[in-house]
Protein backbone atom coordinates (compact mmCIF):
# COMPACT_ATOMS: atom_id res chain seq x y z
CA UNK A 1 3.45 18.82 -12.51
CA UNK A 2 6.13 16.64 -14.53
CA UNK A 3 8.23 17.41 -11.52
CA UNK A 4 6.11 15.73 -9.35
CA UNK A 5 5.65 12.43 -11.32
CA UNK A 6 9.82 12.74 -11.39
CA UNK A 7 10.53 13.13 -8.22
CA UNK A 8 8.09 10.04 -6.67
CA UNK A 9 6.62 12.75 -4.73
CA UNK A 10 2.89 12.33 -6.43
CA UNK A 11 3.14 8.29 -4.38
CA UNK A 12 4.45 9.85 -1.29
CA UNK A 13 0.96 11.73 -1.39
CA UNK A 14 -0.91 8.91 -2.08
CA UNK A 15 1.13 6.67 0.37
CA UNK A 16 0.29 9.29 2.66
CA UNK A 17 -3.83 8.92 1.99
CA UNK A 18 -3.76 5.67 2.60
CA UNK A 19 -2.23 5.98 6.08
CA UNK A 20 -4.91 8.73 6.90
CA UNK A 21 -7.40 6.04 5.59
CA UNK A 22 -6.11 2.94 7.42
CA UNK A 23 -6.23 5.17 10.39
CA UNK A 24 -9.83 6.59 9.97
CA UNK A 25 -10.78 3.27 9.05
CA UNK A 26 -9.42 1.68 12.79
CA UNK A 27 -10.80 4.43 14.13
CA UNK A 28 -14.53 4.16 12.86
CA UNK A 29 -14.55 -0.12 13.87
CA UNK A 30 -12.93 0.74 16.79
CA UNK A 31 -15.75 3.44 18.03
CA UNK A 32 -18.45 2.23 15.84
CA UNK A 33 -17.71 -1.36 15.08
CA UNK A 34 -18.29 -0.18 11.20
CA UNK A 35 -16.27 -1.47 8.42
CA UNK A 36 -14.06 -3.96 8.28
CA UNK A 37 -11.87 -5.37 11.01
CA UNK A 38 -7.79 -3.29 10.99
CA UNK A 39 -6.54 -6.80 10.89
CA UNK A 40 -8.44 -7.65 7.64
CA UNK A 41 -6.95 -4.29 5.88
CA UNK A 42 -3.79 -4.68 6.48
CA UNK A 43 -3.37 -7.66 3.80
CA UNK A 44 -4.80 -5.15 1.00
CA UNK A 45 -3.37 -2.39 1.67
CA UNK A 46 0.07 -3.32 2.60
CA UNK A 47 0.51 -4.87 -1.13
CA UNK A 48 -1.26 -1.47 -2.79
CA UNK A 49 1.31 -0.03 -0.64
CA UNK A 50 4.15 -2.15 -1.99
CA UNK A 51 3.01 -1.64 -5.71
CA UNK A 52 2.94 2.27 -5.10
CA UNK A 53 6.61 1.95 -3.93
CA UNK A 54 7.68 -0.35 -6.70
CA UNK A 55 6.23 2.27 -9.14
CA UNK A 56 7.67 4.91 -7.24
CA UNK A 57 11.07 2.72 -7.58
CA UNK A 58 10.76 2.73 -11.44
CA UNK A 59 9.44 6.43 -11.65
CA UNK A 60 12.82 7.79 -9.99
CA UNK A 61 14.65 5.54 -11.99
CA UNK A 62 16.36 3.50 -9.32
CA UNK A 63 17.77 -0.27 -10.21
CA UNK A 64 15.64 -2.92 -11.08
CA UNK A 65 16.83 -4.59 -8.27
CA UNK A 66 14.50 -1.96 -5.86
CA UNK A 67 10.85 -2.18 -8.27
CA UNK A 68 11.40 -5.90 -8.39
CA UNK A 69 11.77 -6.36 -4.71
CA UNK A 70 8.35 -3.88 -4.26
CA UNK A 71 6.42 -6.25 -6.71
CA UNK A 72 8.05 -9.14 -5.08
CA UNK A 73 6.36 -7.54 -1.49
CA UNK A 74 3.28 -6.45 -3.09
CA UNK A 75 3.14 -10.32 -3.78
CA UNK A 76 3.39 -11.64 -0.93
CA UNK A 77 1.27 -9.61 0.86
CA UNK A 78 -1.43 -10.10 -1.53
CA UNK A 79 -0.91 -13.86 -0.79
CA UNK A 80 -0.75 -13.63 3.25
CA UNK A 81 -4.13 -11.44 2.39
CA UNK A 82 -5.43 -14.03 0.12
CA UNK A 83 -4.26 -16.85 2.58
CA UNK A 84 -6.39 -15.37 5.50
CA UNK A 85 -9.53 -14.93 3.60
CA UNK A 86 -9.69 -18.50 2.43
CA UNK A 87 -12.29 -20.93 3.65
């Protein structure tokens, strides 16, 4: 299990999830018109993204350089998302 924390490999499965999810997600407001909008996810979950690849960055030790530029992403992205949702 330690392994798998090491290695990054436990947020390529979860980075993974969230694709399937974003996808199931299109799909069900597509057919359905349930949920919200694919446009309206892609603020959210484009910075959770970002933060699971900056913690990825520090869990396989790489430089700072590479988690600060993920938490700089998962920054912006929150603030596109936040800019769009503002009235």
């Amino acid at each position: 299990m330690s392994e798998l924390f090491a290695s990054g490999r436990v947020v390529d499965a979860i980075l993974a999830l969230i694709v399937v999810e974003a996808v199931l997600l299109a799909f069900l407001h597509r057919r359905r018109g349930l949920g919200v909008p694919p446009a309206d996810l892609l603020g959210y979950l484009a910075s959770g993204a970002a933060l699971l690849l900056a913690l990825r960055s520090a869990l396989v030790g790489a430089p700072w350089i590479s988690t600060a530029f993920w938490l700089a992403a998962a920054l912006v992205a929150h603030l596109v998302d936040l800019a769009r949702r503002w009235r």
